[in-house]
Protein backbone atom coordinates (compact mmCIF):
# COMPACT_ATOMS: atom_id res chain seq x y z
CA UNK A 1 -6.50 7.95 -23.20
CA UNK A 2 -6.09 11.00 -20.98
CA UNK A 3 -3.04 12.60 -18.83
CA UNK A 4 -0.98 13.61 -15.71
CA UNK A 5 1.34 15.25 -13.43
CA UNK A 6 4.49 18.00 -12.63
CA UNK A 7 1.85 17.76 -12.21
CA UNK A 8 0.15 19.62 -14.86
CA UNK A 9 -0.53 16.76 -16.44
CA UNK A 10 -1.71 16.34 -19.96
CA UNK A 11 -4.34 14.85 -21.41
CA UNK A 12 -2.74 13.89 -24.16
CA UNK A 13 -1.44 12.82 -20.51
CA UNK A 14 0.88 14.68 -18.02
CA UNK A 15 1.78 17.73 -15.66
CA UNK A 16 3.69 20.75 -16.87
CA UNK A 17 6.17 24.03 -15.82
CA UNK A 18 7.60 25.35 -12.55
CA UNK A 19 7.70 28.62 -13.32
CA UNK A 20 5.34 30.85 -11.34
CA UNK A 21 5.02 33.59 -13.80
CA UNK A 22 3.53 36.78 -11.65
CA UNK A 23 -0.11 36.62 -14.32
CA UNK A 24 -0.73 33.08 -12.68
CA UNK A 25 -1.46 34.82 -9.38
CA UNK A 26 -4.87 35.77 -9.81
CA UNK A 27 -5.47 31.68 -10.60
CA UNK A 28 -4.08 31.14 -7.51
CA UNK A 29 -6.05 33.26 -5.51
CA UNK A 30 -9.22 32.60 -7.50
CA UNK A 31 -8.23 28.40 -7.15
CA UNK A 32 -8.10 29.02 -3.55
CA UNK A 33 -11.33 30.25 -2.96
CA UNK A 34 -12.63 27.70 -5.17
CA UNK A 35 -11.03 24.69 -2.99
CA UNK A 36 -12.63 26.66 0.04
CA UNK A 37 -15.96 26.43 -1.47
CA UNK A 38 -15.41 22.93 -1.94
CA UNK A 39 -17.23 20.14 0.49
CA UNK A 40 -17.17 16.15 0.46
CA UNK A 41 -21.07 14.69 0.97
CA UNK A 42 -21.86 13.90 4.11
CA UNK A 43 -21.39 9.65 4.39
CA UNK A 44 -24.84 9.35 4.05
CA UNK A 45 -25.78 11.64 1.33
CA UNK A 46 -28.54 10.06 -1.24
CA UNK A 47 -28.38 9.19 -4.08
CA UNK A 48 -27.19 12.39 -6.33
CA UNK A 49 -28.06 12.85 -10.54
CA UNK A 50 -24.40 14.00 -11.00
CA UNK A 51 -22.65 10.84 -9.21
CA UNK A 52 -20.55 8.72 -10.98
CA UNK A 53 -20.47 5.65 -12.20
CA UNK A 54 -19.93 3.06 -9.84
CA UNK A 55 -16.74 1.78 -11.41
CA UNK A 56 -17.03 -1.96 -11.70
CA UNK A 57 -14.47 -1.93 -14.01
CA UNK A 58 -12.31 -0.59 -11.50
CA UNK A 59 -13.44 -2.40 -8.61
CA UNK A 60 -15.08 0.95 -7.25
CA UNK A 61 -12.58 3.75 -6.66
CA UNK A 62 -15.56 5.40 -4.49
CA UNK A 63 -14.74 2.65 -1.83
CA UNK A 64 -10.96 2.49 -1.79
CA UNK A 65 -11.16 4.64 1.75
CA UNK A 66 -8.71 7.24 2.37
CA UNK A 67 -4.66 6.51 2.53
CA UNK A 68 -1.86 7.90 4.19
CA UNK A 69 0.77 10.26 2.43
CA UNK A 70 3.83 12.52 3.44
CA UNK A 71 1.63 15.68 2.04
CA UNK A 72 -1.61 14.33 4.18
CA UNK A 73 -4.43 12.02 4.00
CA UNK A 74 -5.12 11.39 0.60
CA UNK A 75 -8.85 10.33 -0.53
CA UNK A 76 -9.91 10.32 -4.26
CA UNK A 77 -13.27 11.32 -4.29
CA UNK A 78 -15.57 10.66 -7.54
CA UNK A 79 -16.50 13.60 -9.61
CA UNK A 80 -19.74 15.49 -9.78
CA UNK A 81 -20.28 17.54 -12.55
CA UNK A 82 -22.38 20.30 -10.60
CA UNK A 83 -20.24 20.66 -7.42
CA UNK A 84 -16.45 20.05 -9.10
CA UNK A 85 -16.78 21.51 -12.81
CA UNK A 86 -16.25 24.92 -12.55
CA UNK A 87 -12.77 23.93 -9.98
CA UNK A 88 -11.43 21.44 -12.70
CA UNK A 89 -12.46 24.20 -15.31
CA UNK A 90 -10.41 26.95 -13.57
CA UNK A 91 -7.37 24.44 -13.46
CA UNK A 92 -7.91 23.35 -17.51
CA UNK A 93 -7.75 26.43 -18.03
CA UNK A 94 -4.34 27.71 -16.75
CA UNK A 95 -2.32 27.43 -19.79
CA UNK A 96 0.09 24.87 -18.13
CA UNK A 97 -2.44 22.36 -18.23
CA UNK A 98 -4.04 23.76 -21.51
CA UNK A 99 -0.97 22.41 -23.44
CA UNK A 100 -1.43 18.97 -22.81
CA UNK A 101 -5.11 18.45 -21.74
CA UNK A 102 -6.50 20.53 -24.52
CA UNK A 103 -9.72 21.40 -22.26
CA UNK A 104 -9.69 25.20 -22.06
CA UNK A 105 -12.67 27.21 -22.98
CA UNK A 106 -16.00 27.74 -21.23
CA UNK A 107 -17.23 25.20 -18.14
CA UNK A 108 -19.10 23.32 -20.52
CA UNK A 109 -15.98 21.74 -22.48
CA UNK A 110 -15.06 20.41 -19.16
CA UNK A 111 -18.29 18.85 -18.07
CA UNK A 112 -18.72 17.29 -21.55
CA UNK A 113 -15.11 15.46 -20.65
CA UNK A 114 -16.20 14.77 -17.56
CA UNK A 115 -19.95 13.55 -18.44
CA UNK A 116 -18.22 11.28 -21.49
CA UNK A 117 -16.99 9.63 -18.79
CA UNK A 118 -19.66 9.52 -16.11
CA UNK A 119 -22.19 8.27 -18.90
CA UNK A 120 -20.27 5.62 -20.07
CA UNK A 121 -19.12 1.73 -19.05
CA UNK A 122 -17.10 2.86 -15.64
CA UNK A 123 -13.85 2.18 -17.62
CA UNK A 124 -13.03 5.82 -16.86
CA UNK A 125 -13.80 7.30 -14.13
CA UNK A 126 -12.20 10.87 -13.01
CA UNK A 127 -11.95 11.95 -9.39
CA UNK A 128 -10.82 14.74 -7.40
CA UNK A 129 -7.35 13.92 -5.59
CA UNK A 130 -8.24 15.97 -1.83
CA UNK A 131 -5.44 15.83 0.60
CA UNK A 132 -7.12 16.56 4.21
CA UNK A 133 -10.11 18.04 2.56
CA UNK A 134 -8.19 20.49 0.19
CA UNK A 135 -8.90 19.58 -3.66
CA UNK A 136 -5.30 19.58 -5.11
CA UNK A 137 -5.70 17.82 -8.00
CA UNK A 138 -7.42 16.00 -10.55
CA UNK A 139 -7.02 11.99 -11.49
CA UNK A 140 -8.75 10.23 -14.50
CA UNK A 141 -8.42 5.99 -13.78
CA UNK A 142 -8.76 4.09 -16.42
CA UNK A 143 -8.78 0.25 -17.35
CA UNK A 144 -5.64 0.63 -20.24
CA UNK A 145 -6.22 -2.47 -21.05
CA UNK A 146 -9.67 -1.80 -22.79
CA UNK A 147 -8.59 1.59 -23.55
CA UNK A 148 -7.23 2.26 -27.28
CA UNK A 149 -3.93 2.65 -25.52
CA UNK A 150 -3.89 -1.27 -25.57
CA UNK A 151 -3.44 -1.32 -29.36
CA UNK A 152 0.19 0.31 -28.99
CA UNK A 153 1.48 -1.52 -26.26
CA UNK A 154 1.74 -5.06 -24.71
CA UNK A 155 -1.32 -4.71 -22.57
CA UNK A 156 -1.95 -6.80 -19.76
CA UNK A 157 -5.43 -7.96 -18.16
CA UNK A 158 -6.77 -5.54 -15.98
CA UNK A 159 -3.89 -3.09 -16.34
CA UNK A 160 -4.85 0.64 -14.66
CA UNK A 161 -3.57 3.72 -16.21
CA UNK A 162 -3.57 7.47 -14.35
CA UNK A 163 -3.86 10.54 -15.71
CA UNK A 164 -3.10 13.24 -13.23
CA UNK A 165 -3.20 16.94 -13.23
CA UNK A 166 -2.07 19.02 -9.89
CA UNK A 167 -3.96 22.04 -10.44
CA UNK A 168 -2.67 24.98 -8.01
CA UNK A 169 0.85 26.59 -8.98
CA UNK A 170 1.85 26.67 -5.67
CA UNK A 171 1.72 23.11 -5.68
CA UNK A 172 3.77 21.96 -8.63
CA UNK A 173 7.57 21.40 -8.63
CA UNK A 174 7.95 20.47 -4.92
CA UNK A 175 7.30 17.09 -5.22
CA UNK A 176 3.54 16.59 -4.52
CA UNK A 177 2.93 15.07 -8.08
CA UNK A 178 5.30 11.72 -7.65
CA UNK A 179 3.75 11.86 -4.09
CA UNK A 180 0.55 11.41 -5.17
CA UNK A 181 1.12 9.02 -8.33
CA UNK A 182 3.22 6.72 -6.26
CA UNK A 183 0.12 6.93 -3.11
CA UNK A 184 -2.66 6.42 -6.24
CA UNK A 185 -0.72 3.40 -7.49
CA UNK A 186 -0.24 1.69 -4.45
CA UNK A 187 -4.11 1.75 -3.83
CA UNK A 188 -4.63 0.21 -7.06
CA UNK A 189 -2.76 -2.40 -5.98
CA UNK A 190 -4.19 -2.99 -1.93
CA UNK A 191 -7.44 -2.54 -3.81
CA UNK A 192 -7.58 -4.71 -7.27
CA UNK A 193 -5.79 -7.70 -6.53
CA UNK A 194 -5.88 -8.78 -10.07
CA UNK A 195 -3.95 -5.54 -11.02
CA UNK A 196 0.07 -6.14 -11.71
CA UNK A 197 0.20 -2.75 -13.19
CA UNK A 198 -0.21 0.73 -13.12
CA UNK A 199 1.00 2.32 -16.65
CA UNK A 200 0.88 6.28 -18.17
CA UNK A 201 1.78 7.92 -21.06
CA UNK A 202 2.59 11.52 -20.31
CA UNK A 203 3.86 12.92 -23.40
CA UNK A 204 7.62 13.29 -24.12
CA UNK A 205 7.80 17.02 -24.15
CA UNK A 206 6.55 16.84 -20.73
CA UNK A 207 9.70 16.47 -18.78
CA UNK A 208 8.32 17.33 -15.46
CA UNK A 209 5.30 15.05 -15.57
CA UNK A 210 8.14 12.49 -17.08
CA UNK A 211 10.38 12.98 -13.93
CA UNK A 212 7.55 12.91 -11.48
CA UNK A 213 6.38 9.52 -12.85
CA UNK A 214 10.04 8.53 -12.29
CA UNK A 215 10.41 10.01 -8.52
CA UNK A 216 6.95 7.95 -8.10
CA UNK A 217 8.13 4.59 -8.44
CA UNK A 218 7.34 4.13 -11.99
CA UNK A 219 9.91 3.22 -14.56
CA UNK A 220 10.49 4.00 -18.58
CA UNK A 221 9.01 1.24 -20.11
CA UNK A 222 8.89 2.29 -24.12
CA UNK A 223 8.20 5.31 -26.51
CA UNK A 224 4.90 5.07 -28.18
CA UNK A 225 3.03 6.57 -30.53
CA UNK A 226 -0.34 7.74 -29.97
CA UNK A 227 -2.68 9.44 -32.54
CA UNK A 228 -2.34 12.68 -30.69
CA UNK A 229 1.21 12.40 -29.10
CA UNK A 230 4.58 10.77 -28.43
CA UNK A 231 4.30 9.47 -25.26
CA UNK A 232 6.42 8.02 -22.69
CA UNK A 233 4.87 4.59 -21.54
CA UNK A 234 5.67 4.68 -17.80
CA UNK A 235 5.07 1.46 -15.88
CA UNK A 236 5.16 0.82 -11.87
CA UNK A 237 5.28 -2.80 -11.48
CA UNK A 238 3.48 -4.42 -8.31
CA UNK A 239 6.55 -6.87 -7.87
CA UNK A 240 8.78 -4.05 -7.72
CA UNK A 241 6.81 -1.74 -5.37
CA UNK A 242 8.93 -2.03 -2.92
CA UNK A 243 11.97 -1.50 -4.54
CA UNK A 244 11.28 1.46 -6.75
């Protein structure tokens, strides 16, 4: 059970502050040239040893194609350990994120998140979230319903849960976050029909990554209790996509 958005997001499950504190600016610059430095494979790259999973599980989230947002094109785009960890490092460790993900530290306590989930069923599978090309933030999507999250909830067959981290500061508070949760959800739905919905648990003390869930279509569904958190279980339904 991972995290998500004010996109801080926490791991526990959910995004944090939008205060730009003057000491985050040497993440920023150092995230930017990072993101730079960043490339998608060319369509018909081979075969790589740091791809993921396919994603059965999930109906492939490799081959959900790119969709249309207000910030820009919006494609989710597997992780590789070798080309993404030390980006998704540099955003664990802004301590913003650090409170609720609990991944800060050297490279190598991100890549052994990232390769617990590459190594396993394809129940998990964490991607980078790149609007036109520019990594801006980091998704984990996950079948809830076979996730120990199911044992403190009414879980639903094939029920999808996001975790979501926006990782520049520049990025957070303006909106991007419920942008991207409310794009992320609606391709869950165009692309697993069986899917009815979408559900997070960003933890309580997160009030931004609560309110971005909110602004992204997803309601307040219950208070839960997880082993490492209270959470707030937010649900976007796909009969009320339209409407909320």
């Amino acid at each position: 059970m991972p995290p998500t958005d004010h996109p801080t997001g926490d791991r526990t499950k959910g995004p944090v502050d939008d205060v730009e504190d003057t000491l985050e600016l040497p993440l920023r610059i150092q995230d930017g040239l990072l993101a730079r430095q960043w490339a998608p494979d060319p369509p018909d790259d081979p075969a790589h040893p740091d791809d993921a999973v396919r994603g059965e599980l999930l109906d492939d989230p490799e081959r959900w194609g790119p969709t249309t947002t207000s910030e820009g094109v919006l494609r989710l785009v597997p992780v590789r350990v070798g080309r993404d960890v030390t980006l998704i490092s540099r955003w664990m460790n802004d301590p913003a994120v650090a409170a609720f993900w609990k991944l800060a530290g050297p490279e190598s306590v991100t890549a052994a998140h990232l390769r617990a989930q590459l190594d396993g069923d394809g129940r998990s599978v964490p991607c980078l979230g790149v609007l036109d090309d520019v990594p801006v933030g980091y998704f984990e999507l996950y079948r809830a319903d076979l996730d120990p999250l199911a044992r403190h909830y009414p879980a639903r067959p094939h029920d999808t849960g996001i975790h979501l981290l926006i990782g520049g500061v520049a990025d957070r508070g303006r909106g991007i976050g419920s942008t991207l949760l409310r794009a992320v959800a609606d391709l869950v739905f165009d692309r697993r029909p069986h899917c009815t919905r979408v559900v997070a648990e960003p933890d309580l003390r997160n009030a931004p990554s609560v309110a971005a869930f909110l602004t992204g279509g997803f309601r307040f569904a219950a208070e839960v209790e997880l082993p490492d958190k209270q959470a707030a279980l937010m649900v976007r339904d796909r009969a009320l996509r339209g409407v909320l």
